[in-house]
N, C-alpha and C. Protein backbone atom coordinates (compact mmCIF):
# COMPACT_ATOMS: atom_id res chain seq x y z
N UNK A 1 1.68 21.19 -32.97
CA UNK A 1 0.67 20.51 -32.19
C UNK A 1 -0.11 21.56 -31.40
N UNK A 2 -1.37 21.41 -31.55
CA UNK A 2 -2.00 22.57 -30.98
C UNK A 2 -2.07 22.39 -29.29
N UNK A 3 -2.55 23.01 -28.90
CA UNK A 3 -2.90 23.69 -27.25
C UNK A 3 -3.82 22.29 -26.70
N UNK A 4 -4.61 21.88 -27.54
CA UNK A 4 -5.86 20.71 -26.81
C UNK A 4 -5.24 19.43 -26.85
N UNK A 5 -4.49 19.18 -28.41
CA UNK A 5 -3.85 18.34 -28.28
C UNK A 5 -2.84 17.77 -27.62
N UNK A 6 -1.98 19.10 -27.28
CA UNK A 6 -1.04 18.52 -26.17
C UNK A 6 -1.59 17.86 -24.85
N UNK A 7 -2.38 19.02 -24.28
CA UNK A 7 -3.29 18.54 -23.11
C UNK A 7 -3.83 17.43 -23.29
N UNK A 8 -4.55 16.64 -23.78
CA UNK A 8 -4.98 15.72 -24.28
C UNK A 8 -4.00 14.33 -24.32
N UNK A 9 -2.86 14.81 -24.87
CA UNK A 9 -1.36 13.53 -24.74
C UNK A 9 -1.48 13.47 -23.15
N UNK A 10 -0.83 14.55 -22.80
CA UNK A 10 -0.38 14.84 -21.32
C UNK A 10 -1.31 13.96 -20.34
N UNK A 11 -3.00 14.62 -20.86
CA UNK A 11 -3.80 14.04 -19.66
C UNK A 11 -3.57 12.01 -19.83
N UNK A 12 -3.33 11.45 -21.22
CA UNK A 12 -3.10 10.08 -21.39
C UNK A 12 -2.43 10.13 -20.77
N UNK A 13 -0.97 10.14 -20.89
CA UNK A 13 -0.23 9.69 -20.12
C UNK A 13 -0.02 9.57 -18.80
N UNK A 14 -1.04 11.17 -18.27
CA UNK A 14 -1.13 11.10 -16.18
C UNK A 14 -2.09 9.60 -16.33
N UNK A 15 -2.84 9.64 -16.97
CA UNK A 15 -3.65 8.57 -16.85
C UNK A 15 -3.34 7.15 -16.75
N UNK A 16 -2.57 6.83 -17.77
CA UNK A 16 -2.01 5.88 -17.93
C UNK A 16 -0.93 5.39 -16.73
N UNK A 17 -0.08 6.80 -15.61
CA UNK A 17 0.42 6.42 -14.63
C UNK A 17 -0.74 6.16 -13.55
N UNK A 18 -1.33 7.12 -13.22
CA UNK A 18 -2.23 6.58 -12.14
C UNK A 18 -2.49 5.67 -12.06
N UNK A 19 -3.19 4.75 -13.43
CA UNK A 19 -3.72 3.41 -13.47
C UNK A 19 -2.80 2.31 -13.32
N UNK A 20 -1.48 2.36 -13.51
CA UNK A 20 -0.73 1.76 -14.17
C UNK A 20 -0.01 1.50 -12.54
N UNK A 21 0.27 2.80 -12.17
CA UNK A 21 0.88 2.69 -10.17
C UNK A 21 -0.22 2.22 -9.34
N UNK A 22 -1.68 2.82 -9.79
CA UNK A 22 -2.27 1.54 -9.14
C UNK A 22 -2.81 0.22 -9.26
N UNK A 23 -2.26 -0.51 -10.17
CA UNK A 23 -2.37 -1.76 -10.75
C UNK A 23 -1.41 -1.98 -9.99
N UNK A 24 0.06 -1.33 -9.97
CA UNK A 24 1.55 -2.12 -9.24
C UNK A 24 1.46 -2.16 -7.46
N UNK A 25 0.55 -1.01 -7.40
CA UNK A 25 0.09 -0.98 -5.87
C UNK A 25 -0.97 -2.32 -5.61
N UNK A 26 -2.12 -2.29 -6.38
CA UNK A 26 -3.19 -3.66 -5.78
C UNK A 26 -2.05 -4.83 -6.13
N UNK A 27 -1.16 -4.91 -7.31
CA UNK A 27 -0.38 -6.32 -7.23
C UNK A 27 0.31 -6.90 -6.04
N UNK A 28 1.19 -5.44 -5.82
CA UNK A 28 1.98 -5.77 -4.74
C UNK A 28 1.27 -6.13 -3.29
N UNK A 29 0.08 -5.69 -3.14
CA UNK A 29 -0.45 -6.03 -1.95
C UNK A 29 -1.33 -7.68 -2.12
N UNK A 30 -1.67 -7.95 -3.45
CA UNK A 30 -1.75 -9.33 -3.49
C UNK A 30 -0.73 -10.25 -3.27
N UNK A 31 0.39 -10.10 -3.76
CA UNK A 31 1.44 -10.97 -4.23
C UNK A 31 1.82 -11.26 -2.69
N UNK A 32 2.31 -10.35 -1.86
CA UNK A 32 2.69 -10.20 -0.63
C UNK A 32 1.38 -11.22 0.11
N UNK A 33 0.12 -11.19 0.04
CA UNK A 33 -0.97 -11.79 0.49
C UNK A 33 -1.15 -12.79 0.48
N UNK A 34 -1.00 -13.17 -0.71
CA UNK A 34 -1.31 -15.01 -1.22
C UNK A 34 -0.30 -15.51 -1.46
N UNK A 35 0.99 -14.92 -2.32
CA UNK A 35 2.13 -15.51 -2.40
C UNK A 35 3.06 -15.88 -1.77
N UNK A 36 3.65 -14.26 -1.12
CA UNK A 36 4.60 -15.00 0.14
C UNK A 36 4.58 -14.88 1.26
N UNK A 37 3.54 -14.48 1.99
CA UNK A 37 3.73 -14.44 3.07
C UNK A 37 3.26 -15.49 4.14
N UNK A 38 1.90 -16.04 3.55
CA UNK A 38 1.18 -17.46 3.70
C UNK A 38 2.65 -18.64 4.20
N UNK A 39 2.97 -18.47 2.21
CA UNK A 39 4.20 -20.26 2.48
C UNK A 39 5.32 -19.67 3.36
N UNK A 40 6.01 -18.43 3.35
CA UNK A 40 7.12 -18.67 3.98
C UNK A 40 6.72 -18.69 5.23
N UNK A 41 5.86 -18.56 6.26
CA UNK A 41 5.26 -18.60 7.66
C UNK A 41 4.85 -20.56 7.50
N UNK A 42 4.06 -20.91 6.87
CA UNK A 42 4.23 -22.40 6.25
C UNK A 42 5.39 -23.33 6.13
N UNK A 43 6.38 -22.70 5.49
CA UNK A 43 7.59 -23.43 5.02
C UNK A 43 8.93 -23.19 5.48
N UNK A 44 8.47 -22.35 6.94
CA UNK A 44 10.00 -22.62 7.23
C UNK A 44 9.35 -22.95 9.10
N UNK A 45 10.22 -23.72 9.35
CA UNK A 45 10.60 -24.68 10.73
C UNK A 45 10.10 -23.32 11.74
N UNK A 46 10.68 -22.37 11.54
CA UNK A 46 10.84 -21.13 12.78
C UNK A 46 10.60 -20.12 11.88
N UNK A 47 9.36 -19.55 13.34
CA UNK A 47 8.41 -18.50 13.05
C UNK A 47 9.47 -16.97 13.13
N UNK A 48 10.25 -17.23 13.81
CA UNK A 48 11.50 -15.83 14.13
C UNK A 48 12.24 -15.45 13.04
N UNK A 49 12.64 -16.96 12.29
CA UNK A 49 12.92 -16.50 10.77
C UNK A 49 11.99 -16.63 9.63
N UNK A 50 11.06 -16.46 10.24
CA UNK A 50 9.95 -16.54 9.03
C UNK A 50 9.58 -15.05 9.06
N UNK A 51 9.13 -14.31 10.34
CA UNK A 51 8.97 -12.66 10.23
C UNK A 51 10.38 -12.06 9.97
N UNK A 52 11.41 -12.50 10.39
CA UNK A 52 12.49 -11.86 9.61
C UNK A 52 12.84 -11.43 8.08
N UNK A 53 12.55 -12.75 7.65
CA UNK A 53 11.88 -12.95 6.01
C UNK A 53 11.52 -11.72 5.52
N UNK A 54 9.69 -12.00 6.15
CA UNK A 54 8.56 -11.32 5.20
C UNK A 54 8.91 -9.93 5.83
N UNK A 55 9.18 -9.89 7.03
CA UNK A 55 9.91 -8.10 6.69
C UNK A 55 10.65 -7.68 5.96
N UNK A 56 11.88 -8.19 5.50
CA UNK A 56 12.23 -7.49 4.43
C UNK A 56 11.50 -7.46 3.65
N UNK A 57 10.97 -8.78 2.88
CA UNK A 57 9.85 -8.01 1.66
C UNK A 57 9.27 -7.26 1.72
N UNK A 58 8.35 -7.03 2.91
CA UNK A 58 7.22 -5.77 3.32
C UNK A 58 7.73 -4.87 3.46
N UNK A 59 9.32 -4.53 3.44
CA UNK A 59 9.93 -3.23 3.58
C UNK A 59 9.78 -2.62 1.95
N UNK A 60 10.25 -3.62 1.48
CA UNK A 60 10.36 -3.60 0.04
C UNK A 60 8.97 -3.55 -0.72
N UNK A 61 8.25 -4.25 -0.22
CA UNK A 61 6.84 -4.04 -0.71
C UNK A 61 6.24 -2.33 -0.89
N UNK A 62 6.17 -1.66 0.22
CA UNK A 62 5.92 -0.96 1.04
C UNK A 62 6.76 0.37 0.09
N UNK A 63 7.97 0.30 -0.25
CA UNK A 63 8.95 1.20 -0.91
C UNK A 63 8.28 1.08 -2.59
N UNK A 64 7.41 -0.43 -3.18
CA UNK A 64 6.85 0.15 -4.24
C UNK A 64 5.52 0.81 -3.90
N UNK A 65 5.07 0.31 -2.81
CA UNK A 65 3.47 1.15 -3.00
C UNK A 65 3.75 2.93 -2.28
N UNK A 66 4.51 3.19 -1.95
CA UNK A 66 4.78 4.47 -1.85
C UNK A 66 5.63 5.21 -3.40
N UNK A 67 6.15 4.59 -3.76
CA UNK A 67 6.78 4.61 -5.36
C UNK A 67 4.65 4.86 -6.48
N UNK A 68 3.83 4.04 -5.96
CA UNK A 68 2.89 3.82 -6.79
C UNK A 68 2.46 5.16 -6.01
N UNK A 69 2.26 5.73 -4.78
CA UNK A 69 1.46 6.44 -4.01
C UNK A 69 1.96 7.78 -4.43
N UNK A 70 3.04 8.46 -5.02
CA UNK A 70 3.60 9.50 -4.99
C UNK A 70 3.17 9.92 -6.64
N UNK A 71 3.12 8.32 -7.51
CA UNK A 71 2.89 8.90 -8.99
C UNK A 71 1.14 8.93 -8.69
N UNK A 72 0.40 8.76 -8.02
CA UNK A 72 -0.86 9.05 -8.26
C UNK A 72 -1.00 9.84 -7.76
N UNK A 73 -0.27 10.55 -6.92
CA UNK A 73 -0.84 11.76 -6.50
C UNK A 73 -0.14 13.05 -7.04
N UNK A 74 0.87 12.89 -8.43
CA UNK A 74 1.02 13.54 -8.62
C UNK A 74 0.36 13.85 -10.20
N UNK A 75 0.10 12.25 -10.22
CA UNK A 75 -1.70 12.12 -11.43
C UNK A 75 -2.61 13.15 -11.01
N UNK A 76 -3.24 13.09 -9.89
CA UNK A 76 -3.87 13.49 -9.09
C UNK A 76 -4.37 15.11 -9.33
N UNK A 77 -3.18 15.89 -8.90
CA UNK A 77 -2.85 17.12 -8.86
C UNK A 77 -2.45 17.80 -10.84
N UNK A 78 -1.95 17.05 -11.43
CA UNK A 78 -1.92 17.61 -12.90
C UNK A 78 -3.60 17.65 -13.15
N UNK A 79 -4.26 16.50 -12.56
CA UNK A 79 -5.90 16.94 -13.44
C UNK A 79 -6.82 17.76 -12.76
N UNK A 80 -6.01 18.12 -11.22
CA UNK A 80 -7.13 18.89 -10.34
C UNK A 80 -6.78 20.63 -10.89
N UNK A 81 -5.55 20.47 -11.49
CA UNK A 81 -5.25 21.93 -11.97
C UNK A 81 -5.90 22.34 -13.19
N UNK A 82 -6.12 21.42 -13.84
CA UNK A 82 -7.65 21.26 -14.97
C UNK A 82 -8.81 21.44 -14.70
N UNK A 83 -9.36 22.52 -14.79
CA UNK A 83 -10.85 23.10 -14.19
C UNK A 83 -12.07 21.93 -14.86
N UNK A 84 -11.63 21.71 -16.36
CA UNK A 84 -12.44 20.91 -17.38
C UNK A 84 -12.46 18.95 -16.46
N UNK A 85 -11.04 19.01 -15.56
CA UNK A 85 -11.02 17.89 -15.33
C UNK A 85 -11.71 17.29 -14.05
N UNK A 86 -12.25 18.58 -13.19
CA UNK A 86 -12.26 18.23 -11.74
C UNK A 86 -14.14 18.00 -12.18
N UNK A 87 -14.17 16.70 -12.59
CA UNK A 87 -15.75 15.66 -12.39
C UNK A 87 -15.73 15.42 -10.84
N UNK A 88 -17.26 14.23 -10.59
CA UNK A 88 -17.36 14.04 -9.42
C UNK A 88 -16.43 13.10 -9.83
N UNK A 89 -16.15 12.01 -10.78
CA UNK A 89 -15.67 10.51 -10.84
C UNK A 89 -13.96 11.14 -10.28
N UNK A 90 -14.02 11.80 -11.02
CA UNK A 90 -12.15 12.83 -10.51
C UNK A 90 -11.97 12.90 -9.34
N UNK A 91 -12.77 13.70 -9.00
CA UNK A 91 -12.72 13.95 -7.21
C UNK A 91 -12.80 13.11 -6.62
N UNK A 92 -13.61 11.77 -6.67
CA UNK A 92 -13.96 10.38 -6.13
C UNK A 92 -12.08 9.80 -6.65
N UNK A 93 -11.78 9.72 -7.05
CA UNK A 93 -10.77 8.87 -7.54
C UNK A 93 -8.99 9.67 -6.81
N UNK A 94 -9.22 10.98 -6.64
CA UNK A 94 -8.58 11.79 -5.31
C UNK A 94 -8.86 11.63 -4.33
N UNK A 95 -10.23 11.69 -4.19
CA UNK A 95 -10.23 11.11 -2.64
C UNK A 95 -9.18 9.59 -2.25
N UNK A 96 -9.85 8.97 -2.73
CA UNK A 96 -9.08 7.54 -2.85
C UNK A 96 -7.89 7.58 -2.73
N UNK A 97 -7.20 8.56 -3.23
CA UNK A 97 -5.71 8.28 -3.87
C UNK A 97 -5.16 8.60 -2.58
N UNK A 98 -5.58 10.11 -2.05
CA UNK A 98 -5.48 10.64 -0.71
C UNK A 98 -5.79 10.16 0.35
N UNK A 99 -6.46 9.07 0.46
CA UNK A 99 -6.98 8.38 1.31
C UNK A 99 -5.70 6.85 1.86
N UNK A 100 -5.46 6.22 0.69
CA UNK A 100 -5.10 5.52 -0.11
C UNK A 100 -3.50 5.99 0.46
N UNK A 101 -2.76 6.76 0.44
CA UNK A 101 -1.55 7.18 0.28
C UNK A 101 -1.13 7.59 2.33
N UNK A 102 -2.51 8.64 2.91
CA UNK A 102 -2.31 8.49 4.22
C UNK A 102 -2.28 7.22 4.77
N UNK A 103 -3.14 6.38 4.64
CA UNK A 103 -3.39 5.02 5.06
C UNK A 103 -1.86 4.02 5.15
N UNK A 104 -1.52 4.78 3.80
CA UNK A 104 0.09 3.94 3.38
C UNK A 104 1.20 4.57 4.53
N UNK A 105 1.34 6.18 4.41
CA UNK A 105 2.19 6.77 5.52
C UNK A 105 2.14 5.99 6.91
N UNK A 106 0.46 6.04 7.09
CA UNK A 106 0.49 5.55 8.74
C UNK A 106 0.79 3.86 8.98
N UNK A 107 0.42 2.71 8.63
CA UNK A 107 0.28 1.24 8.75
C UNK A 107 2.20 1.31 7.92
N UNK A 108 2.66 1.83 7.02
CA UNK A 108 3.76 1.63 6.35
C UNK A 108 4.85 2.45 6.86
N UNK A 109 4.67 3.26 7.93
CA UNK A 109 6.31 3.80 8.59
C UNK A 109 5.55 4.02 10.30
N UNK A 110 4.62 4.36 10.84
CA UNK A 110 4.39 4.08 12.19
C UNK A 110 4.04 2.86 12.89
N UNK A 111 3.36 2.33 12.19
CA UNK A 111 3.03 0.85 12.42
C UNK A 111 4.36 0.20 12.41
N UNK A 112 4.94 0.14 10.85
CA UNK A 112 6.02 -0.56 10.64
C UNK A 112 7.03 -0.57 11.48
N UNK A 113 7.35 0.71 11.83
CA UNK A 113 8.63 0.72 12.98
C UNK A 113 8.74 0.25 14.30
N UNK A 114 7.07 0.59 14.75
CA UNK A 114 6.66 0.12 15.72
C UNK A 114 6.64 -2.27 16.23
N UNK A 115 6.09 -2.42 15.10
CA UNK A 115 6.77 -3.94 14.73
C UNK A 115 7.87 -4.14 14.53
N UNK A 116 8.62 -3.69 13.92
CA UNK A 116 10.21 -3.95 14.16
C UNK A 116 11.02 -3.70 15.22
N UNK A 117 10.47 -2.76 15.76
CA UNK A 117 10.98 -2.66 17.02
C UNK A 117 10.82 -3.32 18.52
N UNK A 118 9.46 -4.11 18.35
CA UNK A 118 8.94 -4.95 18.92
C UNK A 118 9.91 -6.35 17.96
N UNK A 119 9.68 -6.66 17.14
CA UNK A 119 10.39 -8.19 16.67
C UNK A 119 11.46 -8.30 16.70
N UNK A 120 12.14 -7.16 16.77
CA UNK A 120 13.05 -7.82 17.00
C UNK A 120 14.53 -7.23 18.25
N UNK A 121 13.47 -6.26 18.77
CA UNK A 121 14.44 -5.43 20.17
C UNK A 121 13.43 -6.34 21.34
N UNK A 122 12.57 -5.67 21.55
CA UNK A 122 11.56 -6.37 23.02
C UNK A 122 11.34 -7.90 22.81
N UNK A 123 11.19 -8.70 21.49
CA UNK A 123 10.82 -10.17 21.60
C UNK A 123 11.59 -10.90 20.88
N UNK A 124 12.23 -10.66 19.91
CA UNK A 124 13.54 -11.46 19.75
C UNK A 124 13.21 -12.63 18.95
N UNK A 125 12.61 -13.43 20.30
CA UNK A 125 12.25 -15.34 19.57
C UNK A 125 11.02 -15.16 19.76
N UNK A 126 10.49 -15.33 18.67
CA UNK A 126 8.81 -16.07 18.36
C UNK A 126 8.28 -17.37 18.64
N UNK A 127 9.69 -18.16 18.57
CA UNK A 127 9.84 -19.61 18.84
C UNK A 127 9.65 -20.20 20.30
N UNK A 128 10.30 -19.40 20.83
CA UNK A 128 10.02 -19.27 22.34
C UNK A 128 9.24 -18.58 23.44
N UNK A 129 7.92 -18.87 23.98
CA UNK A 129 7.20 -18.27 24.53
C UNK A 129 7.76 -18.07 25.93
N UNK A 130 7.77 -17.06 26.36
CA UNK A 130 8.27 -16.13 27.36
C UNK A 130 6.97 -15.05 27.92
N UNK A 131 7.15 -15.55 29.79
CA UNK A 131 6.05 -14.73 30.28
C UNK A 131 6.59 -12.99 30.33
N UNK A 132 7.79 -12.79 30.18
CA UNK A 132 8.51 -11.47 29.82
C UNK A 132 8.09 -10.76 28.64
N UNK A 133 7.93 -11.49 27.66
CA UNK A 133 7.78 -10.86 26.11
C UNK A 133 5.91 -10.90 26.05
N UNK A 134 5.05 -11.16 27.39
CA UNK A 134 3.82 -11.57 26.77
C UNK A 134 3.50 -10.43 26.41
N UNK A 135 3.53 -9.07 26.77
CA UNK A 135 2.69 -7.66 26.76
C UNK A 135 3.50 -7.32 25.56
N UNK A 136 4.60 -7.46 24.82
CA UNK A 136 5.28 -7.10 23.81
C UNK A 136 4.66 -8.18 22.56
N UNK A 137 4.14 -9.05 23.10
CA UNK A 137 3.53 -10.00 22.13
C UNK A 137 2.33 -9.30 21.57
N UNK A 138 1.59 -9.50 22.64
CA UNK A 138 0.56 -8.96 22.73
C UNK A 138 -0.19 -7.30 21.67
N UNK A 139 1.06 -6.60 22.46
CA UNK A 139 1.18 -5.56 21.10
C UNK A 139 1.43 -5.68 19.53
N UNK A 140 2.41 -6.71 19.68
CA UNK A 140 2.92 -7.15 18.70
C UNK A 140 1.44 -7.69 17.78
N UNK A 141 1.18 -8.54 18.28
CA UNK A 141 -0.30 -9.17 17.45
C UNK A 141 -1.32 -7.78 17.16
N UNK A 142 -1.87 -7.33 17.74
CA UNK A 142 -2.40 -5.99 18.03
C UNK A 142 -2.11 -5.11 16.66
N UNK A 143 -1.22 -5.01 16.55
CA UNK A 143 -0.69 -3.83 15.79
C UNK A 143 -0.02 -4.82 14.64
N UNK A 144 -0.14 -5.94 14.58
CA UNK A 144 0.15 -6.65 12.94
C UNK A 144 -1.72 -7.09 11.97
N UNK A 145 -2.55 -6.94 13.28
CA UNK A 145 -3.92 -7.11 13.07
C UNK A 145 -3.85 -5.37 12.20
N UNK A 146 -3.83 -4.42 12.95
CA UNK A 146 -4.20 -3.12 12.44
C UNK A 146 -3.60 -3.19 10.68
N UNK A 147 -2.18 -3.69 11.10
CA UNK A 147 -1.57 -2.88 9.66
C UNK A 147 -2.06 -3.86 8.72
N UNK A 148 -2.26 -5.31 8.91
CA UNK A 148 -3.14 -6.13 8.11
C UNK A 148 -4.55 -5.55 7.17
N UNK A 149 -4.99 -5.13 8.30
CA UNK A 149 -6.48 -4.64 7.67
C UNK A 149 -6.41 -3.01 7.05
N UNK A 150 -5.23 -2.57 7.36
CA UNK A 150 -5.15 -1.51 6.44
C UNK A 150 -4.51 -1.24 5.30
N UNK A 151 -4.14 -2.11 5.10
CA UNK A 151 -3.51 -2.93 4.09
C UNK A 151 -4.57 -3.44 2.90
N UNK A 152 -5.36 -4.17 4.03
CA UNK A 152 -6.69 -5.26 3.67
C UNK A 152 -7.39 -3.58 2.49
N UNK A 153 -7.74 -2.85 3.20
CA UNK A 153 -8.26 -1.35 3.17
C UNK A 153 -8.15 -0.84 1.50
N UNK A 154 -6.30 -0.67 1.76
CA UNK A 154 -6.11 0.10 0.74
C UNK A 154 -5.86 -0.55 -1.03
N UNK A 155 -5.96 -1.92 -0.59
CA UNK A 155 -6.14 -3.18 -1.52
C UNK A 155 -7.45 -2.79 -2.20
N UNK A 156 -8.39 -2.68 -1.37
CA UNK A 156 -9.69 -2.91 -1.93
C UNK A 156 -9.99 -1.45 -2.70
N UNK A 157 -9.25 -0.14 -1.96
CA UNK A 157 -9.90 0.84 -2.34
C UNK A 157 -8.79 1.30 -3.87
N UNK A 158 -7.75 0.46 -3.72
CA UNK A 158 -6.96 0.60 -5.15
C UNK A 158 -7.85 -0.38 -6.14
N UNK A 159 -8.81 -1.33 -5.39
CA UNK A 159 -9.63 -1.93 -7.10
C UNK A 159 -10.80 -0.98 -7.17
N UNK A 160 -11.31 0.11 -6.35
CA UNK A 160 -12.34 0.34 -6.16
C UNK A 160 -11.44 2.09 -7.47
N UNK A 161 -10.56 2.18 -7.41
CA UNK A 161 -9.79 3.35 -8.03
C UNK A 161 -9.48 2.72 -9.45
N UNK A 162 -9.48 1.53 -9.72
CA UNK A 162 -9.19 0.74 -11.03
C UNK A 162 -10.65 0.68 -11.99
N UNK A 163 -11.79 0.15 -10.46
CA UNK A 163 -13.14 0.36 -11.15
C UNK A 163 -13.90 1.87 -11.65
N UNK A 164 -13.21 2.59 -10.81
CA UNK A 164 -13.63 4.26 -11.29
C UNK A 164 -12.61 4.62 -12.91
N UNK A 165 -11.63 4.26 -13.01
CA UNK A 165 -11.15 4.68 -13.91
C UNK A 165 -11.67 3.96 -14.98
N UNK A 166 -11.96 2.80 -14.98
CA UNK A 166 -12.62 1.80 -16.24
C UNK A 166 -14.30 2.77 -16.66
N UNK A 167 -14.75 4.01 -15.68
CA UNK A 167 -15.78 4.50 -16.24
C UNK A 167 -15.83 5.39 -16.29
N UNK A 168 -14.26 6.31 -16.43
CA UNK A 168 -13.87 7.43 -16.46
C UNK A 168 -13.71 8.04 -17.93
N UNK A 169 -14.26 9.26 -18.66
CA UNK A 169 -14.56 9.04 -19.67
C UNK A 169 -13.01 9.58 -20.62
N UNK A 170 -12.36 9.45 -21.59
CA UNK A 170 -11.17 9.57 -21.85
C UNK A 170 -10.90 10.97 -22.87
C-alpha cells in the first residue's frame, strides 16, 4: 500500500471519528434536553429528587461528551500535522472543536462541582423554601442558567461542526 494511500485510509477514519464523536456529543446534549430532563422534573412529586436524578445522568452525560471531546481533538491534531490538510474549513472546524471542548472543561467540572455542592451540601431540600438557603438558591439558579446556555452553546456549535464537515472536501 503506498504512502498516499495509507494517508488517505488514516485521514477516513480521523474523519469518520470526529464526525461520528460529534454526532454522540450533539445527541447526548439533545437527549439530556428534550428527553430526560424536562419529564423527570415533570414526573416526579419532588424537585430534590428530581435534581438528584438528572445529576447523575449529567454526570454521565458529561463523561460521554468529554469521551466525544478528547477523540476530536485528537481528529483535530492528526490533520493539523498535515500541511496539505490545514484549509480554512480545517481550521474553522478546530476552532470549534477547541472551543467546543474548553466550554465542556469549564460548565462540565467548575460549574458542575460548584452545583453539587450547592444541591446538595448548602440547600439540601428544593422542596422546602428556606430564608437560609435563599443566597445558595440564588446561586444555585445563576449558575444552572450559565451551564444551561453553555451547553445551549456547544450543542449548536457541534451542528455548526457537522455542517462544516458535510462541505469538507474528502
Amino acid at each position: 500500500m503506498s504512502l498516499t494511500k495509507k494517508r488517505r485510509t488514516l485521514n477516513a477514519i480521523f474523519f469518520f471519528l470526529e464526525n461520528f464523536s460529534a454526532g454522540i456529543w450533539v445527541g447526548a446534549l439533545l437527549t439530556f434536553g428534550l428527553a430526560v430532563a424536562a419529564p423527570v422534573f415533570r414526573g416526579l412529586p419532588s424537585a430534590t429528587q428530581a435534581g438528584s436524578i438528572t445529576a447523575h445522568i449529567l454526570h454521565r452525560i458529561n463523561v460521554i461528551e468529554a469521551s466525544a471531546a478528547a477523540l476530536m481533538v485528537v481528529a483535530a491534531v492528526v490533520f493539523l500535522l498535515q500541511k496539505e490538510q490545514r484549509t480554512a474549513l480545517r481550521l474553522g472546524k478546530t476552532a470549534l472543536t477547541m472551543i467546543m471542548a474548553v466550554m465542556l472543561l469549564y460548565y462540565g467540572m467548575t460549574i458542575m462541582n460548584r452545583l453539587e455542592y450547592l444541591r446538595t451540601v448548602a440547600i439540601r431540600d428544593f422542596d422546602q423554601f428556606s430564608e437560609a438557603t435563599h443566597a445558595s438558591r440564588d446561586e444555585f439558579d445563576r449558575l444552572h442558567k450559565l451551564y444551561t446556555q453553555l451547553a445551549q452553546a456547544n450543542l449548536f456549535m457541534g451542528l455548526g461542526f457537522l455542517l462544516l464537515s458535510a462541505f469538507e472536501k474528502k
